[in-house]
C-alpha atoms as a PDB file:
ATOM      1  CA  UNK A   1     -30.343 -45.178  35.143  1.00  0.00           C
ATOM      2  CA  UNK A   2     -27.235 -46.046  37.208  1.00  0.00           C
ATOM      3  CA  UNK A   3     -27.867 -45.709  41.373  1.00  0.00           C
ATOM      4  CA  UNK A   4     -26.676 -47.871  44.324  1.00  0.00           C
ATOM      5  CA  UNK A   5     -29.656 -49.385  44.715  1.00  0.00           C
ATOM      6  CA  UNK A   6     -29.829 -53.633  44.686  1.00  0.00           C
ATOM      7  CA  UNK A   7     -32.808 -55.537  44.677  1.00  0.00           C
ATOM      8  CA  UNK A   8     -32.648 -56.414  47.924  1.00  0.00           C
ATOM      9  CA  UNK A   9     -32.797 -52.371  48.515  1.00  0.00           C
ATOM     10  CA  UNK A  10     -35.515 -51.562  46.577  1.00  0.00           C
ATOM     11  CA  UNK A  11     -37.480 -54.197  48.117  1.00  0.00           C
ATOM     12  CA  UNK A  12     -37.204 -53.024  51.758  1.00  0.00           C
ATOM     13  CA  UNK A  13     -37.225 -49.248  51.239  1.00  0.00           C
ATOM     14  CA  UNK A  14     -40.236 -49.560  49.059  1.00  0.00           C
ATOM     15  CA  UNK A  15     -42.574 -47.950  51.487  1.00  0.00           C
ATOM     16  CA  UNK A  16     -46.548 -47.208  50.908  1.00  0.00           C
ATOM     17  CA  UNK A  17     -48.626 -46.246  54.044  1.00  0.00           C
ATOM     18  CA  UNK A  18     -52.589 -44.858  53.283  1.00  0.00           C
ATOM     19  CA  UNK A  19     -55.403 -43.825  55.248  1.00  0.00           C
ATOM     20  CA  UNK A  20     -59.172 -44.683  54.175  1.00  0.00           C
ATOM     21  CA  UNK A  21     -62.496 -43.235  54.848  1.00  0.00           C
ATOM     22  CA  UNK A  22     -64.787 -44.911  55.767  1.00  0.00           C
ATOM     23  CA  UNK A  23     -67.822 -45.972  53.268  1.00  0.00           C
ATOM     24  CA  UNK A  24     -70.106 -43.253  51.871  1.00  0.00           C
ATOM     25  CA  UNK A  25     -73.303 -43.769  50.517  1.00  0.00           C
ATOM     26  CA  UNK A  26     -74.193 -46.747  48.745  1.00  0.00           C
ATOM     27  CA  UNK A  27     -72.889 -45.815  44.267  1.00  0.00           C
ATOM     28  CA  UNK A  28     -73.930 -47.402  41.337  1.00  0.00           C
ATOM     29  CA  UNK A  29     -73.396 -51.631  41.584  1.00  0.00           C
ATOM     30  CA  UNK A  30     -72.229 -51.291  37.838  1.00  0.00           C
ATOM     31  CA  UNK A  31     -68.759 -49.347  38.967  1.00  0.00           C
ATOM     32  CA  UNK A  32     -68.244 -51.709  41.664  1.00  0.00           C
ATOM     33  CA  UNK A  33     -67.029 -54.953  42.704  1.00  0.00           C
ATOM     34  CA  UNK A  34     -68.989 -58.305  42.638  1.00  0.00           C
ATOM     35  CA  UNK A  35     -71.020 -56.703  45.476  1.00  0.00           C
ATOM     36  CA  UNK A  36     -71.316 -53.419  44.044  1.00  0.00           C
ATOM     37  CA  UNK A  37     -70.353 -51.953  47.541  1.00  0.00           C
ATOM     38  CA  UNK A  38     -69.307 -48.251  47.553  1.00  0.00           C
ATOM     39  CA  UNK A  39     -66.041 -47.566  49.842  1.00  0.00           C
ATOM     40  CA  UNK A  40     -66.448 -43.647  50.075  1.00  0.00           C
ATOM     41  CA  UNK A  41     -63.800 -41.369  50.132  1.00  0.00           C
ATOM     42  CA  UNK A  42     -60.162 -43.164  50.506  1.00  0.00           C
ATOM     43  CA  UNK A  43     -56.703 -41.452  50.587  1.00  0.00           C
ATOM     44  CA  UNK A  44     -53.442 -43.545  49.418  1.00  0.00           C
ATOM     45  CA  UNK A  45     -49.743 -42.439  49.581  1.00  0.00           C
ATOM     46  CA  UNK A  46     -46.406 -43.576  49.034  1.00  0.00           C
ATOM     47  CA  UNK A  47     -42.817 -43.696  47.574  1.00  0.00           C
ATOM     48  CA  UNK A  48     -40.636 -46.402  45.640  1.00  0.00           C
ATOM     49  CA  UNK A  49     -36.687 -45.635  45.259  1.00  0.00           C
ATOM     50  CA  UNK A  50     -35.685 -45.803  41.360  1.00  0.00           C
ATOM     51  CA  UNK A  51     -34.560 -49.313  40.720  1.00  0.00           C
ATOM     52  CA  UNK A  52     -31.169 -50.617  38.751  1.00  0.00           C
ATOM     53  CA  UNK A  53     -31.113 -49.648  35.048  1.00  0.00           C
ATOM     54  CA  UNK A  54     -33.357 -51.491  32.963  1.00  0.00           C
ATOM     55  CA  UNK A  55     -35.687 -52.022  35.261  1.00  0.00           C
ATOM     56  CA  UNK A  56     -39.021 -50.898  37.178  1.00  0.00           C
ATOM     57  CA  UNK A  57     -40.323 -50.687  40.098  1.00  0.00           C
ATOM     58  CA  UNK A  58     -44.266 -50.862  40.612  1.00  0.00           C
ATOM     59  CA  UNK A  59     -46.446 -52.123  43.493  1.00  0.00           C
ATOM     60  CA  UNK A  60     -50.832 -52.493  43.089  1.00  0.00           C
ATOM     61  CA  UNK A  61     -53.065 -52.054  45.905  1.00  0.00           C
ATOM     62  CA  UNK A  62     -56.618 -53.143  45.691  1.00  0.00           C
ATOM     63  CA  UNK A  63     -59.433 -52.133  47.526  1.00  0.00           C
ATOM     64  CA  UNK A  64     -60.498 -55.784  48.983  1.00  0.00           C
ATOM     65  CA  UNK A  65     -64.050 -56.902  50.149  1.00  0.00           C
ATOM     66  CA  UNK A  66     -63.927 -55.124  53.159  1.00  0.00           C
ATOM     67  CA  UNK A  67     -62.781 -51.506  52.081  1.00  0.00           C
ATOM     68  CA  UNK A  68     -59.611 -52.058  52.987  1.00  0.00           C
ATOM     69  CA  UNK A  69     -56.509 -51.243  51.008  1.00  0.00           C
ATOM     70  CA  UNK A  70     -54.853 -54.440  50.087  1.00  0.00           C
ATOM     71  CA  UNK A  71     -50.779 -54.290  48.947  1.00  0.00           C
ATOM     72  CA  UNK A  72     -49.764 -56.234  45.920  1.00  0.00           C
ATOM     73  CA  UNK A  73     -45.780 -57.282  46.077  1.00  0.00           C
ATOM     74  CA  UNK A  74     -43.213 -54.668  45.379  1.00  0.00           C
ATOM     75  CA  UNK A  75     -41.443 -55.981  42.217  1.00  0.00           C
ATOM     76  CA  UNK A  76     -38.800 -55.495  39.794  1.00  0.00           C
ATOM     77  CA  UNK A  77     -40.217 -56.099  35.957  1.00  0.00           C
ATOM     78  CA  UNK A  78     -38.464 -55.104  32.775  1.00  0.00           C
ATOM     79  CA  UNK A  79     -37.984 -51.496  32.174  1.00  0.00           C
ATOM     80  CA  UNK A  80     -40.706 -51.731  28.595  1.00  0.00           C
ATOM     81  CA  UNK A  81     -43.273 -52.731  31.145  1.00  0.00           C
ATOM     82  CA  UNK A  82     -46.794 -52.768  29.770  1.00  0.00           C
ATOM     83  CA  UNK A  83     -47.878 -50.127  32.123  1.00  0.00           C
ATOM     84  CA  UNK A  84     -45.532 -48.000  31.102  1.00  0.00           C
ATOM     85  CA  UNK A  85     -46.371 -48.394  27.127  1.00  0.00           C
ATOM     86  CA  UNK A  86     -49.903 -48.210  28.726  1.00  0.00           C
ATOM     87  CA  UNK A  87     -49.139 -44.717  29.191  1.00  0.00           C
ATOM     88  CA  UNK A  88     -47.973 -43.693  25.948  1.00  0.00           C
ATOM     89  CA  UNK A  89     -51.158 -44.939  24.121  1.00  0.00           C
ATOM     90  CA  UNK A  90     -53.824 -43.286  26.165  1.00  0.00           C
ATOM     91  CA  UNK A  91     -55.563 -39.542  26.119  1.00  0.00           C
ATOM     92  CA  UNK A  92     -52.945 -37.262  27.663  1.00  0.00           C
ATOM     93  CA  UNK A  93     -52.000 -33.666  27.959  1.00  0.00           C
ATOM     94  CA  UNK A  94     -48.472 -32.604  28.381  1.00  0.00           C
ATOM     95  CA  UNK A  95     -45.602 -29.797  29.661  1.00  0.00           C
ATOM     96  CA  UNK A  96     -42.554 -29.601  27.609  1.00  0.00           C
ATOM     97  CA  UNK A  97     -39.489 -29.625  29.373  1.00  0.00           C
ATOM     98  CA  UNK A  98     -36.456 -27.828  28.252  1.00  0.00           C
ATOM     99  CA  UNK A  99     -33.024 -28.977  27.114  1.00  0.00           C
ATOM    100  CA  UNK A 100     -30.488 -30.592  29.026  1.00  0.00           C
ATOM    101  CA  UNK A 101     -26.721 -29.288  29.286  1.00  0.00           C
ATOM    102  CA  UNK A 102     -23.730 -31.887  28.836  1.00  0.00           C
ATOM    103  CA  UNK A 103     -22.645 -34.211  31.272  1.00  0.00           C
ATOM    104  CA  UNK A 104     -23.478 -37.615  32.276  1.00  0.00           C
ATOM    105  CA  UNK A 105     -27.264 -38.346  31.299  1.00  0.00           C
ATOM    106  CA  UNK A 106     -29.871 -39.853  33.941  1.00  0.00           C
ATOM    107  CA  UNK A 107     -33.677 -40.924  33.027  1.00  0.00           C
ATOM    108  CA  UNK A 108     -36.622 -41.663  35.358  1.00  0.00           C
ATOM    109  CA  UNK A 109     -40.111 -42.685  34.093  1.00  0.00           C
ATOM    110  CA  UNK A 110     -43.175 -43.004  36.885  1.00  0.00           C
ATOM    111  CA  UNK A 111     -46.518 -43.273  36.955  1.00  0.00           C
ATOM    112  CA  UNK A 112     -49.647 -43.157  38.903  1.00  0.00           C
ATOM    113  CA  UNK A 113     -52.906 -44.649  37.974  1.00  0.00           C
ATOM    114  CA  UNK A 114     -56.328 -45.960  39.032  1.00  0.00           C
ATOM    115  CA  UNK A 115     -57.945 -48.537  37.618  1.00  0.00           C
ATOM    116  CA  UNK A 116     -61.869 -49.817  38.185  1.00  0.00           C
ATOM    117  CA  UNK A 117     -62.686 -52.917  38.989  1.00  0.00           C
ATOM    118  CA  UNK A 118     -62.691 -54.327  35.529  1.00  0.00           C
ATOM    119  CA  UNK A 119     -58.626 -53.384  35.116  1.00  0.00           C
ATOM    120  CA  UNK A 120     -59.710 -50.001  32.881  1.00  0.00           C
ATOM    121  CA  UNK A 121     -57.454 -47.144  33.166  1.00  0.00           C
ATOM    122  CA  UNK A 122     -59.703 -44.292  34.779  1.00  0.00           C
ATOM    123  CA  UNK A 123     -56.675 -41.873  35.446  1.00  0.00           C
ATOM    124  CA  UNK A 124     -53.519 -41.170  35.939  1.00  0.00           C
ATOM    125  CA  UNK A 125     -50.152 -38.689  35.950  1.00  0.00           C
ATOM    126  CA  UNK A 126     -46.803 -39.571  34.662  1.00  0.00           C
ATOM    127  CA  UNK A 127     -43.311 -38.225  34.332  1.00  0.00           C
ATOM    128  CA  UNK A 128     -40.503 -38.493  32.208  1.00  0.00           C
ATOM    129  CA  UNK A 129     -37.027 -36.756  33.592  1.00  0.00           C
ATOM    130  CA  UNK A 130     -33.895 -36.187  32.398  1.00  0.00           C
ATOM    131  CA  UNK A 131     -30.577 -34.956  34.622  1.00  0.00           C
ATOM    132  CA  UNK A 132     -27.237 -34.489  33.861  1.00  0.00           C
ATOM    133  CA  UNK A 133     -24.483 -34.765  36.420  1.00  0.00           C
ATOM    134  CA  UNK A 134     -21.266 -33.110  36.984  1.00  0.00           C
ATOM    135  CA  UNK A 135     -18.811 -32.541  40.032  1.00  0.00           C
ATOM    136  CA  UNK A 136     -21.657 -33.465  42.416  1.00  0.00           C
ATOM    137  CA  UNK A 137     -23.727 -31.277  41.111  1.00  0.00           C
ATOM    138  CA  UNK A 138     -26.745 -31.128  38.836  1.00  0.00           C
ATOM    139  CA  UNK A 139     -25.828 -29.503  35.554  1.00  0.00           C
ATOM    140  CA  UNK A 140     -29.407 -29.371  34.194  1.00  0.00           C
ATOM    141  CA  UNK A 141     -33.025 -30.982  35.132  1.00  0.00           C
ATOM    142  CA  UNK A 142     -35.786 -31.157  32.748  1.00  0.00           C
ATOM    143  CA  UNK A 143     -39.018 -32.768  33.766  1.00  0.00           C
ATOM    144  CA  UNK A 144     -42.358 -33.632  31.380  1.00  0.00           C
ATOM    145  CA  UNK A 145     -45.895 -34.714  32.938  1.00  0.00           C
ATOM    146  CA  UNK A 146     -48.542 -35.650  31.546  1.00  0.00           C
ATOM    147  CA  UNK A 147     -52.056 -36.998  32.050  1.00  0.00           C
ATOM    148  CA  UNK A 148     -54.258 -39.473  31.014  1.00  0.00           C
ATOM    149  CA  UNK A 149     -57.823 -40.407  31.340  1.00  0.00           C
ATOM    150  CA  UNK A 150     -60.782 -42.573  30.224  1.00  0.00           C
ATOM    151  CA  UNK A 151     -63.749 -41.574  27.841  1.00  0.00           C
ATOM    152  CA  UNK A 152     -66.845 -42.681  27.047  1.00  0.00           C
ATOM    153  CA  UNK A 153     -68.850 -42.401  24.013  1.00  0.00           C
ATOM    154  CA  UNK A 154     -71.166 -39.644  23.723  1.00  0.00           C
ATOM    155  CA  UNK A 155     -68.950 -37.214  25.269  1.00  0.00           C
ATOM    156  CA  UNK A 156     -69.089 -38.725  28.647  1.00  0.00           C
ATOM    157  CA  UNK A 157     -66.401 -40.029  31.275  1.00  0.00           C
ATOM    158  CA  UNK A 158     -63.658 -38.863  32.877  1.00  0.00           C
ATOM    159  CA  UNK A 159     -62.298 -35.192  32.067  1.00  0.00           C
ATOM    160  CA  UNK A 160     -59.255 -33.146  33.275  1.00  0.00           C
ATOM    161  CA  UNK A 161     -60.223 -30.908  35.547  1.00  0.00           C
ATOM    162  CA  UNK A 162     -57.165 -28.704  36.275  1.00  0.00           C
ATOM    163  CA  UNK A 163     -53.310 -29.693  36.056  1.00  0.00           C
ATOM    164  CA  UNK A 164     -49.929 -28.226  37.515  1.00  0.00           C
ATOM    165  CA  UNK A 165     -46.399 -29.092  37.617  1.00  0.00           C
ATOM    166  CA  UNK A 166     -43.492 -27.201  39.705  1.00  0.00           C
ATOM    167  CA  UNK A 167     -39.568 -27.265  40.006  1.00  0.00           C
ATOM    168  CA  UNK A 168     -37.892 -26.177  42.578  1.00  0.00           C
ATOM    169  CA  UNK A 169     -34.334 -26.547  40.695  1.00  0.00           C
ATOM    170  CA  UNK A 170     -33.133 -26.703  36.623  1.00  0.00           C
ATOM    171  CA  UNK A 171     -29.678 -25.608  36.852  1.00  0.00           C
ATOM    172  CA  UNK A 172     -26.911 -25.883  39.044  1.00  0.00           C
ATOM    173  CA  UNK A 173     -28.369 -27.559  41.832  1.00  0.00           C
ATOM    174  CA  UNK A 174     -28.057 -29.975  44.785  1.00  0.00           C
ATOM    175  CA  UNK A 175     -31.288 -31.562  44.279  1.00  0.00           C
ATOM    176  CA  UNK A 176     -34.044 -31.093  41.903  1.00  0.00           C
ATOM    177  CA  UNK A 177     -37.433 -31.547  42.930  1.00  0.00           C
ATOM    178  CA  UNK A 178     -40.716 -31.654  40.674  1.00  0.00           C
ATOM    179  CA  UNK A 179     -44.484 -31.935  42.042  1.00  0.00           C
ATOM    180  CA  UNK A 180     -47.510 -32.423  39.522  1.00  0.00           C
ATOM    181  CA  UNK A 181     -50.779 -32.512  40.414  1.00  0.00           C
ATOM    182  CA  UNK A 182     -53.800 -33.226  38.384  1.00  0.00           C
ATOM    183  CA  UNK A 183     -57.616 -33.023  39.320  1.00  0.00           C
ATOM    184  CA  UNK A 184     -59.947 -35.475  37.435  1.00  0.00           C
ATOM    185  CA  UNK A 185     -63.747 -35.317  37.399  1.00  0.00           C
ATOM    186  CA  UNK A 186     -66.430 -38.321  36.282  1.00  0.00           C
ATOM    187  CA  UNK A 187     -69.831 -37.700  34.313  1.00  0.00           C
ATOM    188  CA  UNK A 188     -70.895 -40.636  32.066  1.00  0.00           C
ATOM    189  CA  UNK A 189     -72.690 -43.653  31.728  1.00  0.00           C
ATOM    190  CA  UNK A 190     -72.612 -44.422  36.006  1.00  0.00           C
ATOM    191  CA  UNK A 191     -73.038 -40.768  37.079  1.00  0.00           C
ATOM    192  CA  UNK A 192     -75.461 -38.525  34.748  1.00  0.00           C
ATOM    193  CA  UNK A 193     -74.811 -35.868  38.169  1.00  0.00           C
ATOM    194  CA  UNK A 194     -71.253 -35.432  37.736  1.00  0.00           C
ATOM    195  CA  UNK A 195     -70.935 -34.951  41.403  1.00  0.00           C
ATOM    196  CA  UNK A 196     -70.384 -38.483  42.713  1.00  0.00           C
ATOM    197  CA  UNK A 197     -66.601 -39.598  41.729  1.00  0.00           C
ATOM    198  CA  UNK A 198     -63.730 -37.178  41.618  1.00  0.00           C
ATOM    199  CA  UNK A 199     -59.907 -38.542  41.092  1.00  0.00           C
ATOM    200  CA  UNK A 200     -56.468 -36.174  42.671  1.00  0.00           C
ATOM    201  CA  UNK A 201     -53.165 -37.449  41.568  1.00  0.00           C
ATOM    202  CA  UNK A 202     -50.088 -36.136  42.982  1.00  0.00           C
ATOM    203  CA  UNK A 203     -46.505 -36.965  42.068  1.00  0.00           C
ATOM    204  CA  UNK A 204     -43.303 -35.797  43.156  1.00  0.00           C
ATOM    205  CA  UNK A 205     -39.772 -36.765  41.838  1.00  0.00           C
ATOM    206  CA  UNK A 206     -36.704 -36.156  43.576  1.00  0.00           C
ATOM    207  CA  UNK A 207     -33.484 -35.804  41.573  1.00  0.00           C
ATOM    208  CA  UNK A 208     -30.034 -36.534  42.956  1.00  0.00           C
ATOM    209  CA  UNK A 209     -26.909 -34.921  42.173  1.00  0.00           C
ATOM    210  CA  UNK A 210     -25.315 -38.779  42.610  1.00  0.00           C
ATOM    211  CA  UNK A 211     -27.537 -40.191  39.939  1.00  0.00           C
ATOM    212  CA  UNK A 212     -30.103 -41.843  42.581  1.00  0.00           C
ATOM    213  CA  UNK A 213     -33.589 -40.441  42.333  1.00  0.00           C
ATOM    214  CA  UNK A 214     -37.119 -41.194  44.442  1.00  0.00           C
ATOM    215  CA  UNK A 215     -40.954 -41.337  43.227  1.00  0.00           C
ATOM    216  CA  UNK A 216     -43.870 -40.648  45.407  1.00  0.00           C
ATOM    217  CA  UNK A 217     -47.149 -40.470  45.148  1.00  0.00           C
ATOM    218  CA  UNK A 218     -50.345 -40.039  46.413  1.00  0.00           C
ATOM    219  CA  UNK A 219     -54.264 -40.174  45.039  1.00  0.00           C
ATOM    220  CA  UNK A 220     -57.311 -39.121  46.895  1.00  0.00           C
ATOM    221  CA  UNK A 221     -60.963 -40.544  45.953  1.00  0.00           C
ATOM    222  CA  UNK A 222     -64.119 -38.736  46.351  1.00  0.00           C
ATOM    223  CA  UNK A 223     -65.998 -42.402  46.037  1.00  0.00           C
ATOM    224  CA  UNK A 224     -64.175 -45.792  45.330  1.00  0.00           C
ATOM    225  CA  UNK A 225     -65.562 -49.345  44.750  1.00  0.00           C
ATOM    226  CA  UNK A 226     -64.257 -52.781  45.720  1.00  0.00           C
ATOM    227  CA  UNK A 227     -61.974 -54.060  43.075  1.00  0.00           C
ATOM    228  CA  UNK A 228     -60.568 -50.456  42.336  1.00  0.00           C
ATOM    229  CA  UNK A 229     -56.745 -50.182  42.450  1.00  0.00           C
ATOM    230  CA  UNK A 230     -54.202 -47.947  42.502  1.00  0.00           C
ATOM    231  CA  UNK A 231     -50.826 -49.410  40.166  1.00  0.00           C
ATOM    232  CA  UNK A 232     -47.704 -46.843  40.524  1.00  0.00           C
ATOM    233  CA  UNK A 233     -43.958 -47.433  40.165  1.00  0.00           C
ATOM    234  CA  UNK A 234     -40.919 -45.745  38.587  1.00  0.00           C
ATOM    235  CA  UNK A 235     -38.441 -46.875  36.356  1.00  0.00           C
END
């Protein structure tokens, strides 16, 4: 998509700032990182500006040794990023959006995803949108989510709990503004209980009448691990 942004710009307005729990309980080593050490509950948030066309933004933070939240570099990769194709390949459930208007065309992709310590996908929420522009002003905004998660054999894993998605704005607008919000739950192979790890994604996308959009996001984790990170961007 087409915005004012340079790389210089995404860089410093790419913001992320988190709070985290301190550690729960002791969890299952096998989840966790070389130490098996549990890290309780953590909460992570943030926002990334979309980036020039043909590009993406993304940024990974890892929970290090110590529990604490560590921030990978902000950076620019190629627009067919494998996270993003990483998305299209995996268990998902979807809203449909509905048709755009004429005018000048805008796209946005994000997504927000954790992964365990071994780099598997346990879950995540993306979006596709589309916008069209006209006489500063939004002609029509269409917006699909979905979500993904990972299974294990037998039945077992990680399962979609509950789902929603919101917009403020489809036609004639200023701004258009979508929030989706997915609730995952965990029984499987580490947890027979299903009461130990529990996975909220949140994701809102702001549409501009100029063509510029924003992603944020935010996850909350009823139990976490060293090595678990959170990998998000927009493109």
């Amino acid at each position: 998509m087409r915005n004012r942004f340079t790389l210089a710009a995404v860089l410093a307005v790419a913001a992320l700032a988190l709070t985290a729990v301190p550690a729960g309980a002791a969890g299952n080593p096998a989840t966790g990182g070389p130490a098996g050490k549990s890290c309780g509950e953590i909460r992570l948030s943030g926002s990334l500006p979309a980036p020039p066309a043909g590009t993406a933004v993304q940024q990974t933070v890892t929970i290090g040794p110590d529990c604490t939240p560590r921030f990978g570099e902000v950076r620019l990769v190629p627009a067919a990023s494998p996270t993003e194709a990483k998305a299209a390949s995996a268990t998902v459930s979807a809203t449909a959006a509905p048709a755009l208007a004429a005018g000048t065309v805008h796209r946005l992709k994000s997504w927000n995803e954790m992964f365990d310590c071994c780099n598997i996908r346990m879950t995540g929420v993306y979006s596709t949108s589309e916008w069209t522009t006209d006489s500063g002003r939004i002609s029509t905004a269409a917006t699909t989510v979905t979500q993904g998660w990972n299974r294990e054999p037998w039945n077992a894993g990680w399962s979609l709990a509950s789902a929603t998605k919101s917009t403020d704005c489809l036609t004639d607008c200023g701004a258009s503004r979508t929030q989706a919000h997915a609730d995952f739950t965990y029984k499987g192979i580490f947890d027979l209980s299903g009461k130990t790890y529990a996975n909220s994604h949140h994701s809102y996308v702001d549409l501009n009448a100029d063509g510029t959009a924003t992603c944020r996001f935010d996850v909350q984790l009823r139990n976490s691990f060293i090595g678990w990170n959170w990998q998000r961007g927009c493109s």
